[in-house]
Protein backbone atom coordinates (compact mmCIF):
# COMPACT_ATOMS: atom_id res chain seq x y z
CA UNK A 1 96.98 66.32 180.89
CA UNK A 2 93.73 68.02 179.63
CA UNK A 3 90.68 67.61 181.91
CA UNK A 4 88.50 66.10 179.03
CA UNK A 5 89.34 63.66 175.84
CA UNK A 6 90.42 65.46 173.06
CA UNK A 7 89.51 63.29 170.75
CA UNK A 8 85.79 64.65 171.21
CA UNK A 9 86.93 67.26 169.51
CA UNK A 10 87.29 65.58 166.11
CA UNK A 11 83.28 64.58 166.18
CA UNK A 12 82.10 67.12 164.12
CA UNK A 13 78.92 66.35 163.40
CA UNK A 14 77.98 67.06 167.43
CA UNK A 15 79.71 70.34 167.84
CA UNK A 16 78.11 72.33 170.20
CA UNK A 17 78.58 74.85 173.59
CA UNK A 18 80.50 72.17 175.29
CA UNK A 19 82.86 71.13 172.43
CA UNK A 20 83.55 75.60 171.89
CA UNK A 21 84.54 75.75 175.97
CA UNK A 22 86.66 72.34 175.46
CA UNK A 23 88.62 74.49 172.83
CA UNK A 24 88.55 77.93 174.72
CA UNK A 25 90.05 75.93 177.56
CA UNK A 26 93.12 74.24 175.15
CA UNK A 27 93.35 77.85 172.98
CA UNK A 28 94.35 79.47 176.70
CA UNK A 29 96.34 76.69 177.33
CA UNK A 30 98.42 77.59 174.26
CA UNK A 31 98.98 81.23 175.32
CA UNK A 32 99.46 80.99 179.05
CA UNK A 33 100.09 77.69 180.09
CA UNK A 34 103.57 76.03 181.48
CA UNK A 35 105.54 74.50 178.57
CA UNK A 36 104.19 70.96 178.79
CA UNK A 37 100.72 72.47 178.61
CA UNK A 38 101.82 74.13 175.36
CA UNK A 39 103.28 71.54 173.99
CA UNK A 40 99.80 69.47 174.72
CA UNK A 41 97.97 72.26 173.17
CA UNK A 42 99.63 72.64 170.34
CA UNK A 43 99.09 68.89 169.40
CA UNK A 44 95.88 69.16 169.73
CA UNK A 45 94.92 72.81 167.78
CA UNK A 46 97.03 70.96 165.05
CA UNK A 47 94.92 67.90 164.89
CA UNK A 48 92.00 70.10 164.31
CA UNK A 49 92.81 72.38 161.75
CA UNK A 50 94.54 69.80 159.65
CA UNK A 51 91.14 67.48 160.09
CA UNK A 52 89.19 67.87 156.66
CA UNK A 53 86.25 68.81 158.35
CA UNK A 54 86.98 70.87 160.99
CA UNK A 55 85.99 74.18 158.81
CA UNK A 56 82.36 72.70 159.19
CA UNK A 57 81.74 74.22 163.00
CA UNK A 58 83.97 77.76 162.50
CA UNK A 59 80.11 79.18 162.05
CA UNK A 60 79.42 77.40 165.53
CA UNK A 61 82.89 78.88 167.30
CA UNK A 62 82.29 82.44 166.06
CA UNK A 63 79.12 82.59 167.73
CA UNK A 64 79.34 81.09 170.76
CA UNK A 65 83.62 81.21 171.46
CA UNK A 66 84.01 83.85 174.28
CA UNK A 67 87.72 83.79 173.99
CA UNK A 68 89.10 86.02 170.73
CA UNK A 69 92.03 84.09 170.85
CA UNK A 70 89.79 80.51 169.44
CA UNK A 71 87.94 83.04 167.12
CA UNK A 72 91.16 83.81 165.60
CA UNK A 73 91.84 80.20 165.51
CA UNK A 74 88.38 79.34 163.88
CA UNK A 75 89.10 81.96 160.83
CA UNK A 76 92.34 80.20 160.76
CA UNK A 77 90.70 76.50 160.46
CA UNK A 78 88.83 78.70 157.57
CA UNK A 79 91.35 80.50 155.66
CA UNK A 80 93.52 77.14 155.32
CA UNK A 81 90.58 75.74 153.53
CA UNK A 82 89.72 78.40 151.21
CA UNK A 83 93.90 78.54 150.03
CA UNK A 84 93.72 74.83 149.35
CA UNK A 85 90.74 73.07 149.21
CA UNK A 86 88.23 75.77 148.17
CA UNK A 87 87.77 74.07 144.66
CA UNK A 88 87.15 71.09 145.47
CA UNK A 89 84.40 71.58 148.06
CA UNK A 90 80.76 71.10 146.51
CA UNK A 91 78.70 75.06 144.96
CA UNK A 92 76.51 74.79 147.83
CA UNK A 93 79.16 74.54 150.13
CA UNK A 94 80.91 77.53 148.86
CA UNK A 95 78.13 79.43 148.39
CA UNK A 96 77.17 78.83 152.07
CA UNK A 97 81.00 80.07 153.52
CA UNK A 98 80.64 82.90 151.31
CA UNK A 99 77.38 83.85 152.19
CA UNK A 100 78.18 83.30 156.21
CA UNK A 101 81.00 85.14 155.82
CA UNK A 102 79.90 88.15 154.06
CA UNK A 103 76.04 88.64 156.33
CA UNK A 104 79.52 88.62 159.28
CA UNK A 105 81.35 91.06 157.71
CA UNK A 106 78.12 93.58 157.30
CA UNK A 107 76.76 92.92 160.92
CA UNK A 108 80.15 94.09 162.81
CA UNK A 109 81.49 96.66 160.23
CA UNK A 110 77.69 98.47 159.92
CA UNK A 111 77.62 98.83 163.67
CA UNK A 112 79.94 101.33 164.16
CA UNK A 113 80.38 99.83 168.53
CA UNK A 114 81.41 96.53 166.99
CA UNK A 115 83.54 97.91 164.41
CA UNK A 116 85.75 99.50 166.95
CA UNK A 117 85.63 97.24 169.83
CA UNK A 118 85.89 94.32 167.61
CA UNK A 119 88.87 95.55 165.14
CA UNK A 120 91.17 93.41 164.86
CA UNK A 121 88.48 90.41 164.76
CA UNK A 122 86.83 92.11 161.72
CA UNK A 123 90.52 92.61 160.20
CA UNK A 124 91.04 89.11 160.46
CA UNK A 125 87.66 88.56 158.50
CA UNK A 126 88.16 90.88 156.00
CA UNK A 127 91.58 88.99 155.05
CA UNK A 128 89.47 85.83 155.02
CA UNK A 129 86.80 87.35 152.68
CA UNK A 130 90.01 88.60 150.71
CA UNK A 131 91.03 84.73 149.95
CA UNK A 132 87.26 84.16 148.84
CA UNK A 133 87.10 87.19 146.54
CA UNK A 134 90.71 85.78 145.19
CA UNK A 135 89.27 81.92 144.68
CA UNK A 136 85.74 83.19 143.31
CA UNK A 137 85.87 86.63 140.99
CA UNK A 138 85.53 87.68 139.00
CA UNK A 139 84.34 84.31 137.20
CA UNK A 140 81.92 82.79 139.85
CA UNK A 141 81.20 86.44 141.57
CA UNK A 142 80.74 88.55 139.14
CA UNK A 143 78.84 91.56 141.26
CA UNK A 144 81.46 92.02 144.04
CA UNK A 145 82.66 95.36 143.17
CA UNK A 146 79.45 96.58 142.12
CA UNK A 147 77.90 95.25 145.28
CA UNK A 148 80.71 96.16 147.87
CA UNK A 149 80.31 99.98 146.22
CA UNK A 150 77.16 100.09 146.08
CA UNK A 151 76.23 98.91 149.79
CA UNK A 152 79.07 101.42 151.10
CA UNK A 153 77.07 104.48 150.49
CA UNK A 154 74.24 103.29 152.98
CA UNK A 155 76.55 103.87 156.18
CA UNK A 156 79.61 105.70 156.97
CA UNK A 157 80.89 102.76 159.22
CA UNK A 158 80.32 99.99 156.87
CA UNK A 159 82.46 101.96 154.01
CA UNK A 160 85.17 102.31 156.04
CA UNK A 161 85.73 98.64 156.28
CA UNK A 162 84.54 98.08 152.59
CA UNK A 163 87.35 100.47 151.93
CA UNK A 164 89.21 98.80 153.60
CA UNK A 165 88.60 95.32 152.01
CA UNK A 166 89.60 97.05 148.26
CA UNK A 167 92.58 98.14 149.61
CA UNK A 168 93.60 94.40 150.74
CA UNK A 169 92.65 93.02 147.30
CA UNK A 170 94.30 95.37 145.72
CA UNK A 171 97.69 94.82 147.68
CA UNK A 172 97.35 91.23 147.24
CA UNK A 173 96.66 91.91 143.84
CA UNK A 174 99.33 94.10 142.61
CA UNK A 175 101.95 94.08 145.83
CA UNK A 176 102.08 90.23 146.89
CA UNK A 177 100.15 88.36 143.73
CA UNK A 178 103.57 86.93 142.01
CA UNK A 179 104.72 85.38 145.47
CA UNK A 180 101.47 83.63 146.35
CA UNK A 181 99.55 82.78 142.79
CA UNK A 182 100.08 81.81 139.42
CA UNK A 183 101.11 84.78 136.57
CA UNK A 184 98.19 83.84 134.74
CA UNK A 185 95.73 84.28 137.81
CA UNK A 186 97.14 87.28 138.46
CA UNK A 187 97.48 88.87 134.89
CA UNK A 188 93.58 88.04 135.23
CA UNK A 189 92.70 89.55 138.52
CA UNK A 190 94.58 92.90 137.24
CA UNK A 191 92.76 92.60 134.01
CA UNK A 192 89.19 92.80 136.36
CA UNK A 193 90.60 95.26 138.34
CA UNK A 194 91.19 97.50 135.50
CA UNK A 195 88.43 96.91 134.06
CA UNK A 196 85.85 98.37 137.67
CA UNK A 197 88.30 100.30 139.05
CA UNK A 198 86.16 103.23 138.54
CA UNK A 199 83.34 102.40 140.67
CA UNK A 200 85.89 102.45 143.21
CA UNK A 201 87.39 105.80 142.01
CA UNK A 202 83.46 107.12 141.97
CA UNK A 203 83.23 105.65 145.57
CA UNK A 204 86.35 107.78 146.57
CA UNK A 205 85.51 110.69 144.69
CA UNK A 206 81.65 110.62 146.48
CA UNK A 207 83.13 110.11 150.01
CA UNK A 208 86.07 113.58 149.62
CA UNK A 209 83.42 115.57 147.33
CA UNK A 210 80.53 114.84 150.60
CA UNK A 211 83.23 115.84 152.74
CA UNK A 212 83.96 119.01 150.88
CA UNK A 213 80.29 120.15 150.73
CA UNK A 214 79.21 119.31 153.90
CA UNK A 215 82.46 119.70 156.61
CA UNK A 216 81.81 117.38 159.82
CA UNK A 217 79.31 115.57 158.48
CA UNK A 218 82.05 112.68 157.40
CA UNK A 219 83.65 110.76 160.20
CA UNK A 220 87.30 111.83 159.78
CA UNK A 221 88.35 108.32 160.19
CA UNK A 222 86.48 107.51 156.81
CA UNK A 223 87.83 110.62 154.90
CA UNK A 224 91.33 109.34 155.89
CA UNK A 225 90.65 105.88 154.76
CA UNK A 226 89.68 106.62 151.83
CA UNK A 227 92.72 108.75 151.25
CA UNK A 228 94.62 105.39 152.21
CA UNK A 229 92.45 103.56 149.94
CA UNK A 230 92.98 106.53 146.83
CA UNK A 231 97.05 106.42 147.52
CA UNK A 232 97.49 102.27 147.10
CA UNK A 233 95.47 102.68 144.10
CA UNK A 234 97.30 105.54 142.09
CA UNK A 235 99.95 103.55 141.43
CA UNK A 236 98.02 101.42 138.73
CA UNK A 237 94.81 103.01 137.72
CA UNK A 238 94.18 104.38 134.02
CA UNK A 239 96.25 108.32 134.51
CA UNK A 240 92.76 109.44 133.07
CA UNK A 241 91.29 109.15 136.66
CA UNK A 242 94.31 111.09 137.68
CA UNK A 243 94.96 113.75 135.22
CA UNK A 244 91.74 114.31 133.42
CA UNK A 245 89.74 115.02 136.85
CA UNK A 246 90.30 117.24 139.59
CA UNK A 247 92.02 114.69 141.99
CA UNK A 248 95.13 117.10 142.39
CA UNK A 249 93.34 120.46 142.80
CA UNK A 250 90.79 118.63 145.42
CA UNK A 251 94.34 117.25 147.32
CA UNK A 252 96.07 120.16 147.21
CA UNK A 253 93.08 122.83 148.00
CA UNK A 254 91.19 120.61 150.87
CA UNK A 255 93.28 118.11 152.43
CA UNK A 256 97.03 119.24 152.63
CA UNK A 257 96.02 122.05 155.45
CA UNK A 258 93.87 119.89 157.95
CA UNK A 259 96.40 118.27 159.94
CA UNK A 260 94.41 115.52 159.88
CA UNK A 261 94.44 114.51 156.50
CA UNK A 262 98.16 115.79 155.19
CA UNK A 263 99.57 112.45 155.74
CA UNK A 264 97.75 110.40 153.72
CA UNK A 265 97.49 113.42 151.36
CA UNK A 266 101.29 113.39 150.84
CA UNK A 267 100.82 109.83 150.18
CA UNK A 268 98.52 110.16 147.37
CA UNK A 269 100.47 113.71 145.61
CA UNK A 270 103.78 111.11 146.29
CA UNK A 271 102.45 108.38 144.30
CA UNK A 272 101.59 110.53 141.35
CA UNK A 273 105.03 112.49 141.71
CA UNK A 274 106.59 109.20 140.99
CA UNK A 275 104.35 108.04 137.82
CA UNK A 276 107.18 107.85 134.91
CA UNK A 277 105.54 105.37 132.27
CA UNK A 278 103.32 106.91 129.82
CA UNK A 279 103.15 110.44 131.61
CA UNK A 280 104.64 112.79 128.89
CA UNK A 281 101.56 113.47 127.28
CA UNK A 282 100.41 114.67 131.34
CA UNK A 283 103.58 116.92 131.49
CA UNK A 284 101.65 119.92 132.59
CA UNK A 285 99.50 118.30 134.84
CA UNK A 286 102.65 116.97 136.78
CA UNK A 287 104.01 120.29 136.41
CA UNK A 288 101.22 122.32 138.07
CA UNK A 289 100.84 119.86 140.78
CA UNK A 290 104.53 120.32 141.58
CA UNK A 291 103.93 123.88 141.71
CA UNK A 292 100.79 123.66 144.27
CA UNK A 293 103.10 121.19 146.10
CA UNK A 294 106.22 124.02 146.39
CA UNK A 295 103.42 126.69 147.51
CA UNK A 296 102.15 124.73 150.29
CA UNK A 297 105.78 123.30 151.45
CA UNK A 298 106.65 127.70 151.59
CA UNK A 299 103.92 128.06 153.75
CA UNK A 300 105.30 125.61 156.28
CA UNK A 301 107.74 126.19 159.35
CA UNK A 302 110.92 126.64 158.06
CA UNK A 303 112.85 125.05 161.03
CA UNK A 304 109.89 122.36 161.58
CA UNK A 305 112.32 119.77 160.58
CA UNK A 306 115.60 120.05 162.93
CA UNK A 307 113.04 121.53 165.70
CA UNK A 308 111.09 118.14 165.14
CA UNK A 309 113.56 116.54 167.98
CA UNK A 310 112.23 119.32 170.88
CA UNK A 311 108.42 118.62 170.47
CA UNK A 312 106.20 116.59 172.37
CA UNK A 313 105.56 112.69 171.40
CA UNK A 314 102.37 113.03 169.65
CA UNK A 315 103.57 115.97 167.27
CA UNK A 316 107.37 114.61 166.73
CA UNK A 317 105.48 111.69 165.46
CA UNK A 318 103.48 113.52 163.25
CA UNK A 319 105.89 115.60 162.30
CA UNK A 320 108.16 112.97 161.44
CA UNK A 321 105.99 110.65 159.48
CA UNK A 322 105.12 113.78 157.31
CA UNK A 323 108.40 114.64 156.73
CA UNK A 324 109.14 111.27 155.49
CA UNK A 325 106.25 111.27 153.20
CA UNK A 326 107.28 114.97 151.83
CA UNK A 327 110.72 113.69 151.41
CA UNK A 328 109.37 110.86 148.99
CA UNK A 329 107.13 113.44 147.09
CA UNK A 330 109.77 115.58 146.36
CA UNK A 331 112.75 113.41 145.34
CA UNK A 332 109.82 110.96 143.25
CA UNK A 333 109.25 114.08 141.26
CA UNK A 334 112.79 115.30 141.05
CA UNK A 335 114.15 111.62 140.04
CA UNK A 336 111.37 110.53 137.85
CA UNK A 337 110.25 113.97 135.82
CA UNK A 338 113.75 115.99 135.77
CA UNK A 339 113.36 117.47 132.84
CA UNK A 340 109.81 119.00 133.48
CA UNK A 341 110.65 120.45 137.48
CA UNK A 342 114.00 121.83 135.97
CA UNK A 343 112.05 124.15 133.42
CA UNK A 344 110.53 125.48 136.35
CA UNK A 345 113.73 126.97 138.27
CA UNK A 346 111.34 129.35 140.38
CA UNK A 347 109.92 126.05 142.07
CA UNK A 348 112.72 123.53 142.34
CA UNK A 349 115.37 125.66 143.88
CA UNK A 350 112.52 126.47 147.19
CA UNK A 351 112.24 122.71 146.66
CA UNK A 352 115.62 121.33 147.08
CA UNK A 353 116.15 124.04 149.99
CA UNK A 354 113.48 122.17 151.90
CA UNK A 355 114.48 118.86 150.96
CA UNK A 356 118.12 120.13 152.41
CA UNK A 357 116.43 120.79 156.05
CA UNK A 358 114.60 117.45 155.71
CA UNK A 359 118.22 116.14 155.31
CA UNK A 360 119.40 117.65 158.46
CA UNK A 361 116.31 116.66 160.31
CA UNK A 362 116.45 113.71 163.12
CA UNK A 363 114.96 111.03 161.51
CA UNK A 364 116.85 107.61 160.53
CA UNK A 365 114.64 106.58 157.81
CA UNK A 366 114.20 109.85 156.14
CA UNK A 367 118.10 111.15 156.01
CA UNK A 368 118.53 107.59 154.13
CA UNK A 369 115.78 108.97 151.34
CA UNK A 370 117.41 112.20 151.26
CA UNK A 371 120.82 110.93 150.92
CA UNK A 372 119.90 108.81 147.88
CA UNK A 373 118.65 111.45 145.90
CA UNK A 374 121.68 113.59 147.13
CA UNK A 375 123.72 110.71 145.88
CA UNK A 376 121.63 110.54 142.29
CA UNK A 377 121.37 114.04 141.80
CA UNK A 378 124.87 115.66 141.99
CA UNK A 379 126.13 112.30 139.93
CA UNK A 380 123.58 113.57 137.18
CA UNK A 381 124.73 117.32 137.62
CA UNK A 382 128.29 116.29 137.21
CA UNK A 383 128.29 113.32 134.61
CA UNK A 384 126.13 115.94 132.49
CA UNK A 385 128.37 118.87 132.97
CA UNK A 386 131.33 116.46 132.45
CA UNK A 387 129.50 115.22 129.13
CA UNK A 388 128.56 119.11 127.86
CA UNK A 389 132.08 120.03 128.45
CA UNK A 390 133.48 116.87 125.98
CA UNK A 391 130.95 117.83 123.62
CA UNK A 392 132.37 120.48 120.44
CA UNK A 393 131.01 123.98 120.87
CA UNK A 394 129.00 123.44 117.84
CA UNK A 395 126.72 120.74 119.84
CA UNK A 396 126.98 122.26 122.97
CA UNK A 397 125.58 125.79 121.46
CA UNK A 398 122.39 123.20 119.84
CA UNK A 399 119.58 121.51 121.72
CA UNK A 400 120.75 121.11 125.25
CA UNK A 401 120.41 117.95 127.41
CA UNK A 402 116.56 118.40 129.18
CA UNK A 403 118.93 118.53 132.43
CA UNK A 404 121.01 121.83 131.87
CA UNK A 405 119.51 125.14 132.05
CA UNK A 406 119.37 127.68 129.26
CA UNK A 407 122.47 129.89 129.61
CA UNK A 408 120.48 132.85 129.62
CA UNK A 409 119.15 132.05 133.77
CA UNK A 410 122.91 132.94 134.18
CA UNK A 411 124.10 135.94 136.29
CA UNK A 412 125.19 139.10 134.70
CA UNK A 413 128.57 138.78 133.39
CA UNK A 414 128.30 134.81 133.27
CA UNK A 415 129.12 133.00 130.07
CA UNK A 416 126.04 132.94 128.48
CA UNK A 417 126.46 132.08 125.18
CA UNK A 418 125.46 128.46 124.86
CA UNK A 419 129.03 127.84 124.52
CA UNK A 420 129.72 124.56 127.39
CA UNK A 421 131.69 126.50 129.94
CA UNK A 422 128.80 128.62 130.15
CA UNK A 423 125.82 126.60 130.27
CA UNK A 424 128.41 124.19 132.90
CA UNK A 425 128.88 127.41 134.81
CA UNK A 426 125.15 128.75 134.64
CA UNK A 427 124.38 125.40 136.18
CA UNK A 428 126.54 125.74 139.21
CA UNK A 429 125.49 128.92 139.67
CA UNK A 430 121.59 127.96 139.42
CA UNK A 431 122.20 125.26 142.32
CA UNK A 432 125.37 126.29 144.13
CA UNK A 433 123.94 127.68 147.41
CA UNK A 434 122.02 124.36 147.94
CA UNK A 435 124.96 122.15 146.98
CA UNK A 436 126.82 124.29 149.13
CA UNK A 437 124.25 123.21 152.24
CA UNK A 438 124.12 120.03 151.13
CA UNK A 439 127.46 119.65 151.39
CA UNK A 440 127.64 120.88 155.20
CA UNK A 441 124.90 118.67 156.40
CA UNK A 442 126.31 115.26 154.94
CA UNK A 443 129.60 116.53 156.41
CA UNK A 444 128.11 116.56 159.49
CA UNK A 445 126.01 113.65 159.54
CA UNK A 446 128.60 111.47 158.30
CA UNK A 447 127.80 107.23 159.11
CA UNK A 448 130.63 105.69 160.57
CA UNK A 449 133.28 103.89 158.33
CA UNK A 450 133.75 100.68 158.44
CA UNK A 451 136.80 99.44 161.10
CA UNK A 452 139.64 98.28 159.93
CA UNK A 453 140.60 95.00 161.56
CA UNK A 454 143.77 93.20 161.32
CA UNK A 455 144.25 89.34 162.01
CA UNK A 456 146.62 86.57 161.34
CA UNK A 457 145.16 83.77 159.21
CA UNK A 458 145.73 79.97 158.78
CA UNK A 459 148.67 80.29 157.06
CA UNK A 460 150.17 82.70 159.33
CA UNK A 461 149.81 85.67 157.65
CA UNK A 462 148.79 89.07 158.29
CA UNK A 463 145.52 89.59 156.45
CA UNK A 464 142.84 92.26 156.55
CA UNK A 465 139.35 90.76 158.33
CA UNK A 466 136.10 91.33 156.07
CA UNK A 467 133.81 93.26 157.36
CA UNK A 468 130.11 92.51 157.43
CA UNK A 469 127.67 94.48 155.42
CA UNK A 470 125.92 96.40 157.65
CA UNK A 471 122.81 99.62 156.92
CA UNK A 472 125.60 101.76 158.69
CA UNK A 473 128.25 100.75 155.85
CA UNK A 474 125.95 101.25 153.23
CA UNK A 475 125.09 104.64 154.25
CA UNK A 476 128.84 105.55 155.01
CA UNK A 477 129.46 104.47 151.30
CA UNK A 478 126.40 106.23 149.79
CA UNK A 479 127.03 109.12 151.66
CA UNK A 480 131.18 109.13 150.39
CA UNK A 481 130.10 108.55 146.93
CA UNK A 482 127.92 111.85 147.14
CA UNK A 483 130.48 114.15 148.70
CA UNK A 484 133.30 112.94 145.92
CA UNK A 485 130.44 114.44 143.25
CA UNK A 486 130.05 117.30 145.61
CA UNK A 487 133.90 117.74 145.53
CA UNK A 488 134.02 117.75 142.02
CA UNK A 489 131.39 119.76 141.43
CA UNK A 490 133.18 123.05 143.39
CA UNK A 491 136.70 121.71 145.08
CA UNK A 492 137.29 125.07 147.00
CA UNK A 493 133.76 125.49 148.48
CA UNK A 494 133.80 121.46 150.13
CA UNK A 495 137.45 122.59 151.16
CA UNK A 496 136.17 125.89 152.88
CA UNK A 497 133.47 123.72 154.53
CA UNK A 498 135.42 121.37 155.50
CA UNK A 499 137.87 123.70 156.93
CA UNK A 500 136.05 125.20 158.67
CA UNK A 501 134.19 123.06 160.69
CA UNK A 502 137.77 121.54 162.07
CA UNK A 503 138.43 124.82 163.11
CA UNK A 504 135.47 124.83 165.00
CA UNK A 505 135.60 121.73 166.33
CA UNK A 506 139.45 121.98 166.95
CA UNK A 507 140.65 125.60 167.88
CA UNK A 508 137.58 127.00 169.13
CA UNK A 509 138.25 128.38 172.55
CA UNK A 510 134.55 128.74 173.30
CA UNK A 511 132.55 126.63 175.83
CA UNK A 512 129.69 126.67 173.76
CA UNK A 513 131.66 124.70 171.05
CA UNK A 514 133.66 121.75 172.65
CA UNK A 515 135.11 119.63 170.50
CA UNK A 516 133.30 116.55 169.52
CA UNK A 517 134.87 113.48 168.26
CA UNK A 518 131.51 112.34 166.92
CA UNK A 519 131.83 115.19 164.74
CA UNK A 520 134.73 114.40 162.82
């Protein structure tokens, strides 16, 4: 039993110190008590947060709680009123939560002590705010993005966290807003959105242009916040913001080098590389940013990704997460502006060759990236060579498919004509050496297939047992369905390969090359 009558704890009216230790005490209770204390615990948090008025003394339990566990609680207590009750409580009452809140917000995130030692308490209130921003704007609070802007350029600390608060509306905005409001609601909150977004692209821009004039005088944890901030917006802003300033030059020439910043960097240059809707009149732009991408990726390590598995923990990390983020950059603009990289052969061949050591890097989660775009783009190579070929040589010698390469990038000697067999051949030749390495890294990275099991059924006969649908199957039959395209795309080459490496694997007399049955 508790040591005290819990019921005092539904007399709101009288909160005070005594009441917040009577709920530290039950709140510790719930996290390191025996099960029966749990169990009491639990009853009792329950009873509170469900009472109408228990929001009333969260004010009173954020000041004067000294366990971060009841604090959590409190904003709780809070955020389950604002999600369902918020409209029915009376202006003042609203306006006095709001106000509370916010004067909160400003006096930890300013101080830049609080801000850290206090993080996860001030993430917890910035998700709270969040719920109040969705409830009362733009309608009943009009000035928040002007004010939230506007107060960030007063102190680097306090920015941060604004930043931070955009980036949560605009996730539960555009990421989560069908699962937890009404389409109309939504539609709305977009429409505002929209409609100040570029106060916060002007708050951005300030933050990476002071950065840029004045090195180390920008904490490096706001520069890369704000890069954060700049990538979860660039999927939705106006492409004016994107293509009609000098967002990509500023990526590429100040934040791809600095270790620091080529993470989120990535980020941002990835979620441009995959903008497809109402980019064709931004077909340059798209281009010359994949060109600054290529030249930086040539300046990088060229065995950085299979050597990723041999470095310490901190830089394998690193090393990994970037790798991941280049192999979304590239294969967004491969898959989602073809036709423009392809015109630039000089660019996507150095391209694909370091999306092929990507491939054959160590990483899970990347190799699945680069498979799928393995998968995609050798279907497209073949279903369009398959497609030229059908075509009359009339049509074939016309306007080509914005896939295939003019004839004329053909070596000497090469078909070159515009008839099909040679623009089909100039293709192959254009991309054989990477299909070619393509095709010996999926070969040896091969998923497992699925096992064949055997079982006698109700009925008494032999039957075949279903398997279950596991990542490992769905890679096996991703990474089949690309090596049948391969196949058909140069038959002796894949049998060379193929060849070859069970030669290695079984004739080899060498110590240095046992055979591996993990290899076959």
């Amino acid at each position: 039993g508790l040591p005290f009558d819990p019921a005092l704890l539904l007399k709101f009216d009288c909160w005070g110190a005594s009441e917040v230790q009577m709920l530290d005490h039950i709140v510790n209770l719930m996290y390191s008590g025996d099960h029966a204390q749990r169990q009491v615990a639990h009853e009792v948090l329950t009873m509170v947060k469900n009472h109408p008025d228990s929001w009333r003394v969260v004010d009173t339990i954020l000041a004067t709680s000294q366990s971060a566990d009841a604090k959590f609680f409190a904003l709780n207590v809070l955020e389950n009123v604002i999600c369902t009750r918020w409209l029915v409580l009376p202006d003042e009452q609203r306006m006095g939560v709001k106000s509370y809140l916010v004067q909160l917000v400003i006096k930890i995130s300013a101080d830049e002590h609080f801000a850290t030692t206090q993080k996860h308490f001030l993430t917890k209130l910035n998700e709270t705010l969040v719920q109040i921003v969705k409830q009362e704007w733009p309608q009943a609070w009009e000035s928040f993005i002007p004010d939230i802007c506007g107060s960030s350029r007063a102190n680097q600390s306090l920015c941060e966290n604004n930043l931070r608060i955009l980036n949560l509306l605009s996730e539960e905005v555009f990421c989560f807003g069908k699962n937890t409001m009404v389409s109309k609601k939504v539609r709305k909150l977009k429409d505002s959105l929209n409609a100040q977004v570029n106060m916060i692209y002007e708050l951005c821009n300030f933050v990476l242009k002071s950065h840029i004039a004045s090195p180390g005088t920008i904490k490096t944890a706001l520069v890369t916040t704000t890069l954060s901030t700049l990538s979860n917006f660039l999927e939705w802003i106006p492409l004016g913001f994107i293509f009609e300033t000098d967002l990509i030059q500023m990526l590429l020439m100040h934040f791809w080098d600095p270790l620091e910043y080529r993470i989120e960097c990535t980020k941002c240059l990835g979620e441009i590389a995959c903008l497809h809707e109402g980019v064709q009149q931004y077909q340059p732009h798209l281009v010359r940013c994949f060109q600054g991408v290529v030249e930086k990726i040539q300046q990088l390590p060229e065995n950085m990704p299979q050597a990723c598995a041999t470095l310490p923990g901190m830089q394998r990390a690193f090393w990994e997460v970037f790798h991941n983020q280049l192999a979304l950059l590239l294969t967004g603009f491969l898959k989602h502006n073809m036709a423009a990289m392809e015109a630039q052969p000089t660019y996507t061949v150095p391209a694909l060759r370091y999306l092929v050591r990507i491939t054959d890097g160590p990483n899970e989660e990347t190799f699945k990236i680069c498979v799928e775009f393995w998968q995609t783009f050798s279907a497209r190579i073949f279903l369009e060579i398959q497609q030229r070929r059908a075509q009359p040589v009339e049509a074939a010698s016309g306007g080509g498919s914005p896939l295939l390469l003019d004839g004329s990038t053909a070596p000497p000697g090469m078909l070159s004509d515009g008839s099909a067999d040679g623009l089909a051949s100039a293709r192959l030749w254009h991309y054989g050496p990477v299909l070619t390495e393509v095709r010996r890294v999926l070969i040896s990275k091969m998923a497992k297939p699925p096992e064949v099991t055997i079982k006698e059924n109700e009925e008494g006969h032999i039957v075949r047992a279903e398997e279950e649908d596991t990542d490992e199957i769905a890679l096996y039959k991703m990474i089949r369905e690309a090596l049948i395209y391969l196949t058909h795309l140069d038959p002796a080459n894949m049998e060379g390969i193929m060849l070859q490496q069970l030669s290695q694997e079984c004739l080899t007399d060498s110590p240095n090359e046992r055979w591996s049955p993990t290899m076959l």
